[in-house]
PDB file of N, CA and C in Angstrom:
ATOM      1  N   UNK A   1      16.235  -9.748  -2.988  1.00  0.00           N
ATOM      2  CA  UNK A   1      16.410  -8.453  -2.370  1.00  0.00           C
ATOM      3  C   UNK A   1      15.269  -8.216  -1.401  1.00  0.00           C
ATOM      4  N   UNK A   2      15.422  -7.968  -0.330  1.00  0.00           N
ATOM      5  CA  UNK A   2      14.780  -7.325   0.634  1.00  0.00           C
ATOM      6  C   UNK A   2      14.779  -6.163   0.336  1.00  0.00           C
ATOM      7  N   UNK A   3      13.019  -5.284   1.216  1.00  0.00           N
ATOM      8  CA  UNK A   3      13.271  -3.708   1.179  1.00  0.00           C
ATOM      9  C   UNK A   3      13.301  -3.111   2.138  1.00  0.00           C
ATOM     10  N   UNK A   4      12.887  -2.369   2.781  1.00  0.00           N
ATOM     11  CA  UNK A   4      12.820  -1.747   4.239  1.00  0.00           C
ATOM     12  C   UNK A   4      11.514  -1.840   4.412  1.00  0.00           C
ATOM     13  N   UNK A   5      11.566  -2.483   5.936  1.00  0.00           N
ATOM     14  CA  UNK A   5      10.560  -3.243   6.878  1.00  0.00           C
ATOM     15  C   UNK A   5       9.547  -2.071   7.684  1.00  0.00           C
ATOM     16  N   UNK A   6       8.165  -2.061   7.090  1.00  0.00           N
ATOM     17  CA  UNK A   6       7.181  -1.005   8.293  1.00  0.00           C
ATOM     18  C   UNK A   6       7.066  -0.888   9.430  1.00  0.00           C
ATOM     19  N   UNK A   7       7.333  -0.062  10.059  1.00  0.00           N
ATOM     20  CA  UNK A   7       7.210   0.394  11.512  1.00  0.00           C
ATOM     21  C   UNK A   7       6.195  -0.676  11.778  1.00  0.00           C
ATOM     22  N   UNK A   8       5.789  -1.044  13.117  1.00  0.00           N
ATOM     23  CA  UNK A   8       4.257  -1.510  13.259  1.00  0.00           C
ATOM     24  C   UNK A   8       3.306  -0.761  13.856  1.00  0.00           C
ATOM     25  N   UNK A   9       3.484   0.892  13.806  1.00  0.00           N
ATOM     26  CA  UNK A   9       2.748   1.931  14.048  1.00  0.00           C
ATOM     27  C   UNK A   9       2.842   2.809  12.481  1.00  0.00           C
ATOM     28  N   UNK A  10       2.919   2.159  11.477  1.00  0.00           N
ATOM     29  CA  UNK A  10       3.124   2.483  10.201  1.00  0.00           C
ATOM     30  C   UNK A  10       1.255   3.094   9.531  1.00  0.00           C
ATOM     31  N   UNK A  11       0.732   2.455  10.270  1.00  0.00           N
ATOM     32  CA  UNK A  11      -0.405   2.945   9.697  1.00  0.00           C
ATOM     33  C   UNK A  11      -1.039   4.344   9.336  1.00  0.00           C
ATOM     34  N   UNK A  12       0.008   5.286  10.012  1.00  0.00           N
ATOM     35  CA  UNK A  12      -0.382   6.862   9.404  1.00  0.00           C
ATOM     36  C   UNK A  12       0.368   7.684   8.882  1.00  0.00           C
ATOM     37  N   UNK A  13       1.343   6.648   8.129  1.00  0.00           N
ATOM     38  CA  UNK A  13       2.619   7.231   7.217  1.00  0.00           C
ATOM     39  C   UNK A  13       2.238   6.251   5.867  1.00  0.00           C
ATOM     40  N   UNK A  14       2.465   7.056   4.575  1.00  0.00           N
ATOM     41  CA  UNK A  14       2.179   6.731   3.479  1.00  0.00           C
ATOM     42  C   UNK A  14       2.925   5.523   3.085  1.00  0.00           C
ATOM     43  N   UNK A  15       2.281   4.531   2.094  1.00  0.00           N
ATOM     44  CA  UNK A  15       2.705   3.204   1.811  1.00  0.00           C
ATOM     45  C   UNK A  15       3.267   3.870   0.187  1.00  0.00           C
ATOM     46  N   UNK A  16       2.876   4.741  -0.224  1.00  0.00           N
ATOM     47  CA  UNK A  16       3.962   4.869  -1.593  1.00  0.00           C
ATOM     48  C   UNK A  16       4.465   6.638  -1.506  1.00  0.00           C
ATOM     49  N   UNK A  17       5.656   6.513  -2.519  1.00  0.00           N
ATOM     50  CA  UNK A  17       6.013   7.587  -2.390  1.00  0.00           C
ATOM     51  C   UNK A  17       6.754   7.942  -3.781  1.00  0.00           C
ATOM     52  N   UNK A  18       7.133   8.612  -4.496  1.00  0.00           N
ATOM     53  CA  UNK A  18       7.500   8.638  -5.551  1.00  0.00           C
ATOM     54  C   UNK A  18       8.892   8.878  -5.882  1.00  0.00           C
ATOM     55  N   UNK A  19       9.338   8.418  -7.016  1.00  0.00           N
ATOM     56  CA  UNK A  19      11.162   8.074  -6.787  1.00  0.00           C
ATOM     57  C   UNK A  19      11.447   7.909  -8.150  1.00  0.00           C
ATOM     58  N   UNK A  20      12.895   7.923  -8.867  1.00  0.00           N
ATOM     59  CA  UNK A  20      13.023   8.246 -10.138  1.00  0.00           C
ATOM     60  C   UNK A  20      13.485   9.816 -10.789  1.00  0.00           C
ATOM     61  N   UNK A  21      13.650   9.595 -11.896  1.00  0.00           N
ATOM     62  CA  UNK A  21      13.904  11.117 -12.769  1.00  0.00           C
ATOM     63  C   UNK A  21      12.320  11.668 -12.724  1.00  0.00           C
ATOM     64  N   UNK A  22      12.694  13.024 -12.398  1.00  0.00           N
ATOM     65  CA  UNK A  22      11.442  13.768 -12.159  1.00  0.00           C
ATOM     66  C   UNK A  22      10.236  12.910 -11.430  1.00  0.00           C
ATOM     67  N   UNK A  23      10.385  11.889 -10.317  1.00  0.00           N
ATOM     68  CA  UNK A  23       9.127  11.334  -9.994  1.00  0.00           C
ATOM     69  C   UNK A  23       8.361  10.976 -10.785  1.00  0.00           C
ATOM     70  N   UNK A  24       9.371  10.581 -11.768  1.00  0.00           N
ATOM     71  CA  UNK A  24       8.034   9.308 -12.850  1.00  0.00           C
ATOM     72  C   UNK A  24       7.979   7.913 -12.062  1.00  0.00           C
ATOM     73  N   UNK A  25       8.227   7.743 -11.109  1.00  0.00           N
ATOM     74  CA  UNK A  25       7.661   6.628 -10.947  1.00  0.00           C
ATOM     75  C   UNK A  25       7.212   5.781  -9.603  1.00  0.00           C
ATOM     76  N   UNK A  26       6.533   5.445  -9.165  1.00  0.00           N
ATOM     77  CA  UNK A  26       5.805   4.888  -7.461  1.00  0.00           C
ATOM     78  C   UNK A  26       6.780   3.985  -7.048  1.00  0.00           C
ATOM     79  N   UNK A  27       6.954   4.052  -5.645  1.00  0.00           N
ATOM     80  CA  UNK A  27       7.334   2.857  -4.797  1.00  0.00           C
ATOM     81  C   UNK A  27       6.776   2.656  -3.904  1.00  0.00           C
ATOM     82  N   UNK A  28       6.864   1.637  -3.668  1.00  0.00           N
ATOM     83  CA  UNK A  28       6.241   1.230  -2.434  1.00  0.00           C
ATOM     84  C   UNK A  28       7.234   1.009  -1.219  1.00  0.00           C
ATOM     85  N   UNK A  29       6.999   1.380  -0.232  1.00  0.00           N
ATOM     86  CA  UNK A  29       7.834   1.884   1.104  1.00  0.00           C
ATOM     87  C   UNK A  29       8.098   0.765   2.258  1.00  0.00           C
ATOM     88  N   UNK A  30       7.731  -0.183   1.745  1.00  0.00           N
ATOM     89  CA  UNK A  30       7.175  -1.233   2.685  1.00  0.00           C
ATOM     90  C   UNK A  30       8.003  -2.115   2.051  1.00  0.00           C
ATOM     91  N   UNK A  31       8.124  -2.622   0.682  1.00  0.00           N
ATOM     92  CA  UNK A  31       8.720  -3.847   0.055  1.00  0.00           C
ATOM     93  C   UNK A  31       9.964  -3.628  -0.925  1.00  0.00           C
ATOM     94  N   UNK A  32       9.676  -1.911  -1.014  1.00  0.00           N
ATOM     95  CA  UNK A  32      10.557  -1.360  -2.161  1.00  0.00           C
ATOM     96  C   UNK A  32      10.501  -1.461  -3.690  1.00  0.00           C
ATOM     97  N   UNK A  33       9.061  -2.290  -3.771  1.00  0.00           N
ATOM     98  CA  UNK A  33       9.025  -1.905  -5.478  1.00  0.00           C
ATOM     99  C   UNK A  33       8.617  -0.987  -6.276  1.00  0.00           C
ATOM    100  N   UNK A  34       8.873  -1.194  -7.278  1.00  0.00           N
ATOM    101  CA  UNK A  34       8.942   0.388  -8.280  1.00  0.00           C
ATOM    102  C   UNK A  34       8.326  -0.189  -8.980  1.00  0.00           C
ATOM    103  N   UNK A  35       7.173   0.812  -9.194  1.00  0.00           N
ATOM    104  CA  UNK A  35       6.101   0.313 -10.534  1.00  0.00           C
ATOM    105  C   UNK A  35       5.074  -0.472 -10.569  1.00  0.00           C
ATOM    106  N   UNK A  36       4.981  -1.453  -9.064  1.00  0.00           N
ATOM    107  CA  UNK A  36       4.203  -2.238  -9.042  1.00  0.00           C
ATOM    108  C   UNK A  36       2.828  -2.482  -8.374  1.00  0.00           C
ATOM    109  N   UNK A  37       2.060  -1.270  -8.887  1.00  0.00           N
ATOM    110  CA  UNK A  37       0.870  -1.069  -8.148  1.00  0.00           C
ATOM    111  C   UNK A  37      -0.316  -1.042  -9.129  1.00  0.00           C
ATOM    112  N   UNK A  38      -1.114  -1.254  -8.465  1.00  0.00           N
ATOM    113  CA  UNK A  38      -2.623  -1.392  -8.951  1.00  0.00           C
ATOM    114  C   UNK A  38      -3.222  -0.484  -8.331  1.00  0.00           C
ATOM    115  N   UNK A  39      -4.555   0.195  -8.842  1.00  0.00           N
ATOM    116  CA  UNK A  39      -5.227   1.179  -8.374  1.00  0.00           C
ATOM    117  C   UNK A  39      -6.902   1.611  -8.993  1.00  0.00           C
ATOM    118  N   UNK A  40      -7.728   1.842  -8.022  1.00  0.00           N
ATOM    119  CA  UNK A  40      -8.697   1.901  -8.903  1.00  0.00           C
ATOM    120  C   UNK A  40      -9.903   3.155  -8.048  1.00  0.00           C
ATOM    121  N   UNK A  41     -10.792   3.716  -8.737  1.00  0.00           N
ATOM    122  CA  UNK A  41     -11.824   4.551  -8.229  1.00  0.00           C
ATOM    123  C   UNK A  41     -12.673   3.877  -8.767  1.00  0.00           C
ATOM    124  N   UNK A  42     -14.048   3.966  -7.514  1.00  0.00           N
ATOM    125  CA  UNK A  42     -15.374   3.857  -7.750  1.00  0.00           C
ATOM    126  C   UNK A  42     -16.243   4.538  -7.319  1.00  0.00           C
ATOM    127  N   UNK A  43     -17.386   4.794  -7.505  1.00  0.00           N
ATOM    128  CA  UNK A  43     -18.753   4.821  -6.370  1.00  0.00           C
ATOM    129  C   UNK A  43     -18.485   4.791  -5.286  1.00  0.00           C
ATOM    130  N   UNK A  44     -19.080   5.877  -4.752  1.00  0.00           N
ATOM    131  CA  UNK A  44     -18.344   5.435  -3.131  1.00  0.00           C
ATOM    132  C   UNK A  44     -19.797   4.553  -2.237  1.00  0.00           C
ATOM    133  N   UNK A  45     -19.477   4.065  -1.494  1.00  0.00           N
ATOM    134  CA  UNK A  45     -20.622   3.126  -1.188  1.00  0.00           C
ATOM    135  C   UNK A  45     -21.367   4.580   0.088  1.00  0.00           C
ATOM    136  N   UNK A  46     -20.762   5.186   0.155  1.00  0.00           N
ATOM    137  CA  UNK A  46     -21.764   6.080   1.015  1.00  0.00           C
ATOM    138  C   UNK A  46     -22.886   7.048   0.643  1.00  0.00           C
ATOM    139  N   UNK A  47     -22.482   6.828  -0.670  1.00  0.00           N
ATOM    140  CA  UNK A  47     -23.755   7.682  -1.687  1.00  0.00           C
ATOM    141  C   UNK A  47     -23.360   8.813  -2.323  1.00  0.00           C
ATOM    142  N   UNK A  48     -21.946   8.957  -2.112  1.00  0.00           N
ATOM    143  CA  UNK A  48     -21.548  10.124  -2.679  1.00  0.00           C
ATOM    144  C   UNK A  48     -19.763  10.340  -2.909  1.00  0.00           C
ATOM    145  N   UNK A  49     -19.446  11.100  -3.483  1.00  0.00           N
ATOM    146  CA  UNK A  49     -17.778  10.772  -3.749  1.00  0.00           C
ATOM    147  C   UNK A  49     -17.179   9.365  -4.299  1.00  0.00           C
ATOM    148  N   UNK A  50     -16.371   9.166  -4.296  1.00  0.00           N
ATOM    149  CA  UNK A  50     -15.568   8.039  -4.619  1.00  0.00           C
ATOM    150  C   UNK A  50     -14.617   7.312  -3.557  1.00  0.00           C
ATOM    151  N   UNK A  51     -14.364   6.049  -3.536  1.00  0.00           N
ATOM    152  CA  UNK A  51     -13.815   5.231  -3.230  1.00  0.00           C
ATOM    153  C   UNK A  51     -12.552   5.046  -3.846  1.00  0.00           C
ATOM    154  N   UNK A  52     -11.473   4.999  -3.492  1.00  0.00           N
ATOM    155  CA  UNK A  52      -9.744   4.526  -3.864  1.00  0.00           C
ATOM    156  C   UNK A  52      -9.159   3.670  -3.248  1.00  0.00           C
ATOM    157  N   UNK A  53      -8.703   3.297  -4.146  1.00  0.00           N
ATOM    158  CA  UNK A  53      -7.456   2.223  -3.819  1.00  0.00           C
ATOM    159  C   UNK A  53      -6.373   1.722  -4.462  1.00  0.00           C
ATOM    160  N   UNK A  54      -5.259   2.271  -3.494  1.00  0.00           N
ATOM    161  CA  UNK A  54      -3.619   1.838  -4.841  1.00  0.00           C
ATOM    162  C   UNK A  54      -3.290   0.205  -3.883  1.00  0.00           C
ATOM    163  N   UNK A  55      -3.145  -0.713  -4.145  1.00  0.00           N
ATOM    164  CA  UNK A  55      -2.018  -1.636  -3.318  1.00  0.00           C
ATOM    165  C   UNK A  55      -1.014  -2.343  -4.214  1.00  0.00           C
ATOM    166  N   UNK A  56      -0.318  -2.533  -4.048  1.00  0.00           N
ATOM    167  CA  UNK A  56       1.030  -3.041  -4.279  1.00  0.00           C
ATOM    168  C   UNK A  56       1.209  -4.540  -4.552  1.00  0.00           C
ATOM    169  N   UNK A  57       1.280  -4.601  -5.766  1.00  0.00           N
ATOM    170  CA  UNK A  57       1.173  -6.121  -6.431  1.00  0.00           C
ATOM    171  C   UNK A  57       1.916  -7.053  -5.474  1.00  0.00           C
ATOM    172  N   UNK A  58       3.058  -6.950  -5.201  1.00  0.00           N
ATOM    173  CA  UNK A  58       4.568  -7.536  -4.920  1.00  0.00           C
ATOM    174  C   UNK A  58       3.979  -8.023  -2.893  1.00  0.00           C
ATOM    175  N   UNK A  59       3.424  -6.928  -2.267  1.00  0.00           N
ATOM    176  CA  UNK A  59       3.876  -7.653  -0.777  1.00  0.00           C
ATOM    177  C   UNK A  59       2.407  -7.346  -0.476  1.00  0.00           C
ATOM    178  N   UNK A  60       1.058  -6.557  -1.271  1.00  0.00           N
ATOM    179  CA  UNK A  60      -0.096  -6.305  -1.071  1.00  0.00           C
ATOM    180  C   UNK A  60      -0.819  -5.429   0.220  1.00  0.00           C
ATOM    181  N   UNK A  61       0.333  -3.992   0.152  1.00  0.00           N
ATOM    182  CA  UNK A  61       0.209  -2.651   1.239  1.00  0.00           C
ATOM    183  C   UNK A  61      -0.844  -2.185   0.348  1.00  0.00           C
ATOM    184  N   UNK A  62      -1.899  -1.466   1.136  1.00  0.00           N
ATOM    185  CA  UNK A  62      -2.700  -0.635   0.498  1.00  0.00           C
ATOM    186  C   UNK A  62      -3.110   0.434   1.131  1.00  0.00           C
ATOM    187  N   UNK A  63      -3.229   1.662   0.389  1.00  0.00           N
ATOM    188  CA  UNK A  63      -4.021   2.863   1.096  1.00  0.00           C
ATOM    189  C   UNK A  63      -5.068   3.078   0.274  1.00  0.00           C
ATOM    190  N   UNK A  64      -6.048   3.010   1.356  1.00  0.00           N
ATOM    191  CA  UNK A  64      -7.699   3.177   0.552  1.00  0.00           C
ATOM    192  C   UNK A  64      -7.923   5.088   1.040  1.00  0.00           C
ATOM    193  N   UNK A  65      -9.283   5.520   0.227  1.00  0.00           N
ATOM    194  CA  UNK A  65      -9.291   6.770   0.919  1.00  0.00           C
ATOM    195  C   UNK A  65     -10.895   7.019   0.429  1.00  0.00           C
ATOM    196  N   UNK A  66     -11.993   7.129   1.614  1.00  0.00           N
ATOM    197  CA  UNK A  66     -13.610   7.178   0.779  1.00  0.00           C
ATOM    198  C   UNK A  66     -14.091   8.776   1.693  1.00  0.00           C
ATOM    199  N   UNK A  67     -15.329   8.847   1.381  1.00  0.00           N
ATOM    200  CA  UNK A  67     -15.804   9.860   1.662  1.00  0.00           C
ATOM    201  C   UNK A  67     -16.148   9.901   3.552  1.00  0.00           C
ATOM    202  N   UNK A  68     -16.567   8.823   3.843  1.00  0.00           N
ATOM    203  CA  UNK A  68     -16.429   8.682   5.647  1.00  0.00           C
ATOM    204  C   UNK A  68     -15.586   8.704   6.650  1.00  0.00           C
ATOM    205  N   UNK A  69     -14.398   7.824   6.181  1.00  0.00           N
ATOM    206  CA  UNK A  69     -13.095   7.697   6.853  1.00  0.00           C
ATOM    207  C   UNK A  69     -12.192   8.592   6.471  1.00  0.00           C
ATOM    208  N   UNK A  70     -12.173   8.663   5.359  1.00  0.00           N
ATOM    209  CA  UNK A  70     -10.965   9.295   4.735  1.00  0.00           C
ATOM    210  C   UNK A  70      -9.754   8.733   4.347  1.00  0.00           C
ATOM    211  N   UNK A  71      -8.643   8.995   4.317  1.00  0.00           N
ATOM    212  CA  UNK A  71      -7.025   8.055   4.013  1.00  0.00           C
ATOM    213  C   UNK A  71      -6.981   7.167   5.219  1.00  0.00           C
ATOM    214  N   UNK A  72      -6.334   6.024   4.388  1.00  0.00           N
ATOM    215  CA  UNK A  72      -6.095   5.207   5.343  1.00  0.00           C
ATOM    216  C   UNK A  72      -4.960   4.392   4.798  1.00  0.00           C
ATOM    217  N   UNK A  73      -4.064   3.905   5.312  1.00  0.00           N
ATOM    218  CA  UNK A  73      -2.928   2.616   4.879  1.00  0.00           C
ATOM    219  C   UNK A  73      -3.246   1.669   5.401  1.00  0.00           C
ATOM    220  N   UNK A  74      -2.915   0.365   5.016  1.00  0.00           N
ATOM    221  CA  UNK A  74      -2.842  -0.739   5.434  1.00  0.00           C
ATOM    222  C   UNK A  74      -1.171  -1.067   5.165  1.00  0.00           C
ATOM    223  N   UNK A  75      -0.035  -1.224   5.973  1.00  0.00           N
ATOM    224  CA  UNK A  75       0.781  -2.148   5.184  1.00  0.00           C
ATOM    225  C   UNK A  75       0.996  -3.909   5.764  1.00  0.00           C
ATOM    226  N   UNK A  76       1.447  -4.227   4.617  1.00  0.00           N
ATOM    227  CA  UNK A  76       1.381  -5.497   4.681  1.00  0.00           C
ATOM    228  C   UNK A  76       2.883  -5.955   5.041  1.00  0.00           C
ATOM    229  N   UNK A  77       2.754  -7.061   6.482  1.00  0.00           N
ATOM    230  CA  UNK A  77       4.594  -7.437   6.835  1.00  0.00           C
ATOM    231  C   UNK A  77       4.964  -7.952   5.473  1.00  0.00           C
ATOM    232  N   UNK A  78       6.403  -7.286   6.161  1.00  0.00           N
ATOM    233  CA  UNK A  78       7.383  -7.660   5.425  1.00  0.00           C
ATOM    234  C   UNK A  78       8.774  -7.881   6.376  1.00  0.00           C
ATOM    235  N   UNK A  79       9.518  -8.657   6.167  1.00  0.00           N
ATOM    236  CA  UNK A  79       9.654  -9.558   4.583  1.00  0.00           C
ATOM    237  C   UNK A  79       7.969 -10.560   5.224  1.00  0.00           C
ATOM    238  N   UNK A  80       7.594 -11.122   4.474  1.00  0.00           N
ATOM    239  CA  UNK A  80       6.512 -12.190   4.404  1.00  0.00           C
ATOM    240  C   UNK A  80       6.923 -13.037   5.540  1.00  0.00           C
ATOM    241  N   UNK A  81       5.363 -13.553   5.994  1.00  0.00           N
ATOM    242  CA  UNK A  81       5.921 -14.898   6.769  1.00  0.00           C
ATOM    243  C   UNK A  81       6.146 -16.279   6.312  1.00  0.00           C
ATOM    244  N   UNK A  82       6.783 -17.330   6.240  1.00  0.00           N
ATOM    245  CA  UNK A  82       6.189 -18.603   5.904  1.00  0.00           C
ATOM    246  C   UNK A  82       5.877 -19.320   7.427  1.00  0.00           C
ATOM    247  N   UNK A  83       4.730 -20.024   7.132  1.00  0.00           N
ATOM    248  CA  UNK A  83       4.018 -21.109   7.930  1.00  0.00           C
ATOM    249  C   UNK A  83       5.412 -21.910   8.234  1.00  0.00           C
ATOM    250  N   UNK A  84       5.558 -22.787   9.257  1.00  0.00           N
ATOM    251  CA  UNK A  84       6.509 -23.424   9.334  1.00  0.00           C
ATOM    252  C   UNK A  84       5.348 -24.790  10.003  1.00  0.00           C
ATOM    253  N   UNK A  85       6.071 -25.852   9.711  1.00  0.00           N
ATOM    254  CA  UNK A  85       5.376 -27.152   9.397  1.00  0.00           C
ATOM    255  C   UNK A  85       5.510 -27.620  10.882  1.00  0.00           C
ATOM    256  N   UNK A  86       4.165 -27.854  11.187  1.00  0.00           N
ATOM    257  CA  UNK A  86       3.789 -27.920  13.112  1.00  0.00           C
ATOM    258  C   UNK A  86       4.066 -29.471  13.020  1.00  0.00           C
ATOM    259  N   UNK A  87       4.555 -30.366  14.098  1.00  0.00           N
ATOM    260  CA  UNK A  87       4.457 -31.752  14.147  1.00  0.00           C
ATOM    261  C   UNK A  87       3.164 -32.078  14.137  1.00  0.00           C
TER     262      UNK A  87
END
């Protein structure tokens, strides 16, 4: 299964969004999976606040969000590329 493919001006539209009975559960917008994210807070390296990050096990979109920049997405193409074998 394929999911629906990111704009390539996708970078200031959210990489998950929530979907399911009552929004129990994440997708990802980019590859279409449900459920399959990782996520974590830390220290923010600027000396203050915290650092985030959810990305997406399955095609590896991420939106980070720290105290300098602020939100940000990354998504990752899709469908994937494969290398194709150069002579």
């Amino acid at each position: 299964m394929t999911g629906p493919q990111a704009p390539p001006d996708a970078d200031d539209e959210p990489i998950f969004g929530v979907c399911g009975p009552d929004g129990a559960s994440i997708r990802c917008r980019v590859c279409g999976a449900v459920d399959e994210v990782v996520g974590d807070e830390v220290p923010s390296m600027a000396g203050y606040g915290e650092d985030t990050y959810v990305r997406c096990t399955r095609c590896g979109s991420v939106e980070t969000t720290d105290p300098i920049f602020g939100w940000r997405a990354k998504p990752a193409p899709w469908p994937p590329t494969t290398k194709h074998d150069q002579p």
